[in-house]
C-alpha atoms as a PDB file:
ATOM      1  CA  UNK A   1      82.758 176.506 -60.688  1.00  0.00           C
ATOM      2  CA  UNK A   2      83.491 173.186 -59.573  1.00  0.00           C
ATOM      3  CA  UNK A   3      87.092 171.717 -58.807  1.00  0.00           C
ATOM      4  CA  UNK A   4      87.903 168.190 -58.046  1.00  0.00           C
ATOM      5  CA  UNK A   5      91.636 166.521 -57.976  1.00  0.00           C
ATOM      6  CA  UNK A   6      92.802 163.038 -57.905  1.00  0.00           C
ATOM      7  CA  UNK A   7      96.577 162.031 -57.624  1.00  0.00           C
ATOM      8  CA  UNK A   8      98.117 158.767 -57.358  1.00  0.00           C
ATOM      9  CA  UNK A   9     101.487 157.062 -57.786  1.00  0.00           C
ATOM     10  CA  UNK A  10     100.605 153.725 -59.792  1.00  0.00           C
ATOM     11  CA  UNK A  11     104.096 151.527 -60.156  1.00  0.00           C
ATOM     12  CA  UNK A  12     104.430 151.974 -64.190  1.00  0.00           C
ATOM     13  CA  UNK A  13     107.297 154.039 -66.281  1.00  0.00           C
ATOM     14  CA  UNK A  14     106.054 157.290 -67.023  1.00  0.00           C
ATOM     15  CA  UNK A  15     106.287 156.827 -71.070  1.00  0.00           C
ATOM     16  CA  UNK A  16     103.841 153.875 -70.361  1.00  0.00           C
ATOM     17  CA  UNK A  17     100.982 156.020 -68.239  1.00  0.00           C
ATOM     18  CA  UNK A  18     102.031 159.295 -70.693  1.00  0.00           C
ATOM     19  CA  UNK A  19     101.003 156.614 -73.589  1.00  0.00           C
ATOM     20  CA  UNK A  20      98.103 155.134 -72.099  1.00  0.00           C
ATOM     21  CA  UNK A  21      96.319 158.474 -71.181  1.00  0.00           C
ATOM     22  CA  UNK A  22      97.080 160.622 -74.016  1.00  0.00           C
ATOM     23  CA  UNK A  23      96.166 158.264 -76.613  1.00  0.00           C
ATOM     24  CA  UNK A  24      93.416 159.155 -78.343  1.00  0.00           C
ATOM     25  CA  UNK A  25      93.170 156.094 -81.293  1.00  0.00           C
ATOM     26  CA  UNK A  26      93.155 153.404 -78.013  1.00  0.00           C
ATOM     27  CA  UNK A  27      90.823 154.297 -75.691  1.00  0.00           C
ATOM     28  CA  UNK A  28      89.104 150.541 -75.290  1.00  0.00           C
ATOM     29  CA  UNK A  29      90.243 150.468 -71.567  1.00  0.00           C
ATOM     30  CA  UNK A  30      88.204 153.152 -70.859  1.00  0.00           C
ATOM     31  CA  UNK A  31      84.236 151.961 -69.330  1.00  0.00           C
ATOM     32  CA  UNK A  32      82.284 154.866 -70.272  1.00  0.00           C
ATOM     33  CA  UNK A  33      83.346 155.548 -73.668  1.00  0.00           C
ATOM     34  CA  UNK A  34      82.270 154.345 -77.002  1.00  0.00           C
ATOM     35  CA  UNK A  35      84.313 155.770 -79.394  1.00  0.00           C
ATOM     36  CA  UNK A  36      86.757 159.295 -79.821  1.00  0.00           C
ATOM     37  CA  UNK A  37      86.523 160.866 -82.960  1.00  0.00           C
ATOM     38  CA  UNK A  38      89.918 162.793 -83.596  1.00  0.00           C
ATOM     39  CA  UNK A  39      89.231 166.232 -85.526  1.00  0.00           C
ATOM     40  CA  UNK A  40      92.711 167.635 -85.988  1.00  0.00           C
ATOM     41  CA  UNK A  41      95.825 167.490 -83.869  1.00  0.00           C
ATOM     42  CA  UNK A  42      94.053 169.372 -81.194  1.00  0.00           C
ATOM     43  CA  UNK A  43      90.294 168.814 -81.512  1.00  0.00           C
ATOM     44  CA  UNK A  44      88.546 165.888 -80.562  1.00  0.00           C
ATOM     45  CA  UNK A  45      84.893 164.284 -79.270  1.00  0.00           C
ATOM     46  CA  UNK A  46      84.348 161.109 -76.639  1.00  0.00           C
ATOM     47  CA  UNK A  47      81.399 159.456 -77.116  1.00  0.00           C
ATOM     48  CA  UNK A  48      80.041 157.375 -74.019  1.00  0.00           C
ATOM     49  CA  UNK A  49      78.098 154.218 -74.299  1.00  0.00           C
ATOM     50  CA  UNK A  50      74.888 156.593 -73.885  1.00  0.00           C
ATOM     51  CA  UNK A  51      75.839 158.390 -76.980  1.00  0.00           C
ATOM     52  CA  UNK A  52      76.458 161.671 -74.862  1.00  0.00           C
ATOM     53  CA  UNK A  53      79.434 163.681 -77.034  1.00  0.00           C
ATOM     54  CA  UNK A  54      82.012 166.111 -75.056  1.00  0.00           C
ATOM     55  CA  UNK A  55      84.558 168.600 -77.154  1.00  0.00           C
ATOM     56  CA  UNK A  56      87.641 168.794 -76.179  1.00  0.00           C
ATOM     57  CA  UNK A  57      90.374 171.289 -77.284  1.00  0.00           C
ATOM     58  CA  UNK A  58      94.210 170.527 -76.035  1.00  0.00           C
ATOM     59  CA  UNK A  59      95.828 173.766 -74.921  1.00  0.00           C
ATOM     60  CA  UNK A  60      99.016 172.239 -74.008  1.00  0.00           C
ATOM     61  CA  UNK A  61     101.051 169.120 -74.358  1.00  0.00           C
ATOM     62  CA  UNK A  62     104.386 168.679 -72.468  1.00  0.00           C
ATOM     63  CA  UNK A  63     105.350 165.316 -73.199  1.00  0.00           C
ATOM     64  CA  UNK A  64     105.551 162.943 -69.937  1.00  0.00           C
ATOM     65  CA  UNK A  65     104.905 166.226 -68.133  1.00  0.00           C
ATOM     66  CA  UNK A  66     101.617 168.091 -68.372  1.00  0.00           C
ATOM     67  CA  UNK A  67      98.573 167.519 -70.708  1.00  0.00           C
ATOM     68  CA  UNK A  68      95.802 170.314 -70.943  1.00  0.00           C
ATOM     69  CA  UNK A  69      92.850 170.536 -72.948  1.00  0.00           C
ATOM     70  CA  UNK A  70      89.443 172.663 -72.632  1.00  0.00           C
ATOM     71  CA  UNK A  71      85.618 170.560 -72.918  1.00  0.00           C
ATOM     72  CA  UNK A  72      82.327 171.395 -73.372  1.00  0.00           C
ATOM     73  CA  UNK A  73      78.966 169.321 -73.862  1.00  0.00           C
ATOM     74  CA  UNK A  74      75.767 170.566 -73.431  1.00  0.00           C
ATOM     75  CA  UNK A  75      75.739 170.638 -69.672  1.00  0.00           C
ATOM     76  CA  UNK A  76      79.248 171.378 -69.087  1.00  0.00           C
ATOM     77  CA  UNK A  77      82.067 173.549 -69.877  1.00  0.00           C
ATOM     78  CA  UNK A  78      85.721 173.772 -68.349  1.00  0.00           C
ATOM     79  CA  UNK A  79      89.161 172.854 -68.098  1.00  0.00           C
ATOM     80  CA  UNK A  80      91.775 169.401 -67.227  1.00  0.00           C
ATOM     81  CA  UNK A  81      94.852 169.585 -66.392  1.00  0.00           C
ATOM     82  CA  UNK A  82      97.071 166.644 -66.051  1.00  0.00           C
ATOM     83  CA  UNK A  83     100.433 166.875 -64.299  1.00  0.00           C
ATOM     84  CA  UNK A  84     103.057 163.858 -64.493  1.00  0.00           C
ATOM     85  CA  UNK A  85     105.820 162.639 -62.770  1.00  0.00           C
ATOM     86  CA  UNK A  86     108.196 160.222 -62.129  1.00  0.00           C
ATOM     87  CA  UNK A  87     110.446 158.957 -59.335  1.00  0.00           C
ATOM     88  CA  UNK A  88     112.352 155.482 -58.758  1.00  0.00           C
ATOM     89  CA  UNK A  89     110.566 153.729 -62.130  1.00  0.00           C
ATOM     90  CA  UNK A  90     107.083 155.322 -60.429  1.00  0.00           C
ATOM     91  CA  UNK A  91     104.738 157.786 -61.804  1.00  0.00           C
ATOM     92  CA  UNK A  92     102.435 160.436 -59.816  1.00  0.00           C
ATOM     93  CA  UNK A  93      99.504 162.064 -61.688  1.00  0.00           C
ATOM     94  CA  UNK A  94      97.333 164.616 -60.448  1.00  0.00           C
ATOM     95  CA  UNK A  95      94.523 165.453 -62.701  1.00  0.00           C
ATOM     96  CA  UNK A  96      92.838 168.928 -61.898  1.00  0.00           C
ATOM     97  CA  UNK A  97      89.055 169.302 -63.463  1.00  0.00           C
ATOM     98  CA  UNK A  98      87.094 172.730 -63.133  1.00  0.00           C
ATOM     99  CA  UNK A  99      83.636 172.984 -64.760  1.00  0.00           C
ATOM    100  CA  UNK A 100      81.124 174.986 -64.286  1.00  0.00           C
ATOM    101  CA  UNK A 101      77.497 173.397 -65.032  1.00  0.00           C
ATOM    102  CA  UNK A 102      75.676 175.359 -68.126  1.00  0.00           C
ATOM    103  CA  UNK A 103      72.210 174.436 -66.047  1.00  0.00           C
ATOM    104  CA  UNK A 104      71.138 175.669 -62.795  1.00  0.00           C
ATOM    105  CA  UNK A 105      69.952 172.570 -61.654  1.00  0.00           C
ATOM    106  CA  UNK A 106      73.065 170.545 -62.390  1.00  0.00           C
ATOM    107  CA  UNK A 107      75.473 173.192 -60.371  1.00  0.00           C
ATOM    108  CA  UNK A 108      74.703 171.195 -56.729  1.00  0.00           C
ATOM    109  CA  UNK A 109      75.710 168.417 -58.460  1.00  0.00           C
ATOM    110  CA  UNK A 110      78.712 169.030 -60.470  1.00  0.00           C
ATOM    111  CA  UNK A 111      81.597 168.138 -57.761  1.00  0.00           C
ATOM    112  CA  UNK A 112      80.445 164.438 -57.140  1.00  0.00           C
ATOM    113  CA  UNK A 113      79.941 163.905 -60.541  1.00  0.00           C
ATOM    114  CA  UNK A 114      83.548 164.968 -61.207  1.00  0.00           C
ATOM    115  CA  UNK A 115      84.662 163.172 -58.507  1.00  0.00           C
ATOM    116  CA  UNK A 116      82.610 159.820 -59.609  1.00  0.00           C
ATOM    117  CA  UNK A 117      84.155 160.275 -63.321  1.00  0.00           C
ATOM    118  CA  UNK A 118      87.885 160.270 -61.903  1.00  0.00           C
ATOM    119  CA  UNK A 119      87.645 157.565 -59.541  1.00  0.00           C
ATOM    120  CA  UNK A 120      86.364 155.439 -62.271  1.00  0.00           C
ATOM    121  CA  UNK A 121      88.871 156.789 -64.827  1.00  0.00           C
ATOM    122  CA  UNK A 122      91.457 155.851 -62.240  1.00  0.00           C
ATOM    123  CA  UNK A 123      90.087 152.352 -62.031  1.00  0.00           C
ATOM    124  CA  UNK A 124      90.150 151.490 -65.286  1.00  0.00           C
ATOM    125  CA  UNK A 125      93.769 153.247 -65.740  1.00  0.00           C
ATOM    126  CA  UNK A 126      94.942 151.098 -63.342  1.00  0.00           C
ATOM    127  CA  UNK A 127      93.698 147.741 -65.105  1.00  0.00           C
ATOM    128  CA  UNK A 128      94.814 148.907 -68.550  1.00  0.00           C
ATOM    129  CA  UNK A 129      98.164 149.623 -66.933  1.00  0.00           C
ATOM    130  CA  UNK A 130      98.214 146.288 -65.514  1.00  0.00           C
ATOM    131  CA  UNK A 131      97.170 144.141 -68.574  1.00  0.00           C
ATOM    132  CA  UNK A 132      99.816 145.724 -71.068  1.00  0.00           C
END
């Protein structure tokens, strides 16, 4: 299994980040996806621009606090975990990935893809946060 963290403190109210990630009807700010199809209250699918689908199932929602869900595609399978904060009008995240690759060949490769995917989620969280 593969586990890869990113935390940052971005100068927003937590409601505002809270809103921004866990929405699942606006997820335009977002590069690599094309669309989220919302299943129930707990089950959805991202789409990226490559038509690529993931599954994700939310195992936990603490509002402004902690956001959990499970995913699987066909190369992939594993578990996020989102942790926020807030101090003096400023919110921390950490978000946790593990995954473990469903191919042999992918498993050397699974870390610096995670890593690539959360810098550039990070990125574009930052620039949504900034145009609202």
């Amino acid at each position: 299994m593969a586990v890869a963290t990113i935390q940052a403190t971005l100068p927003y109210d937590i409601q505002k980040v809270w809103d921004t990630v866990t929405s699942l009807e606006n997820t335009s700010w977002r590069r690599d996806l094309s669309s989220v199809q919302v299943l129930s209250p707990t089950k959805f699918v991202e789409y990226t621009k490559e038509g690529y689908s993931t599954t994700f199932m939310i195992t936990q929602t603490q509002p402004c606090q902690c956001w959990e869900f499970d995913m699987e595609n066909d190369n992939i399978e594993g578990h996020w975990t989102g942790i926020f904060s807030h101090k003096n009008g400023e919110t921390t995240i950490t978000f946790t990935e593990t995954v473990a690759a469903k191919k042999m060949l992918m498993k050397p490769f699974v870390k610096m893809y995670l890593k690539k995917q959360q810098l550039a989620y990070l990125s574009d969280l930052k620039r949504a946060l900034a145009n609202e």
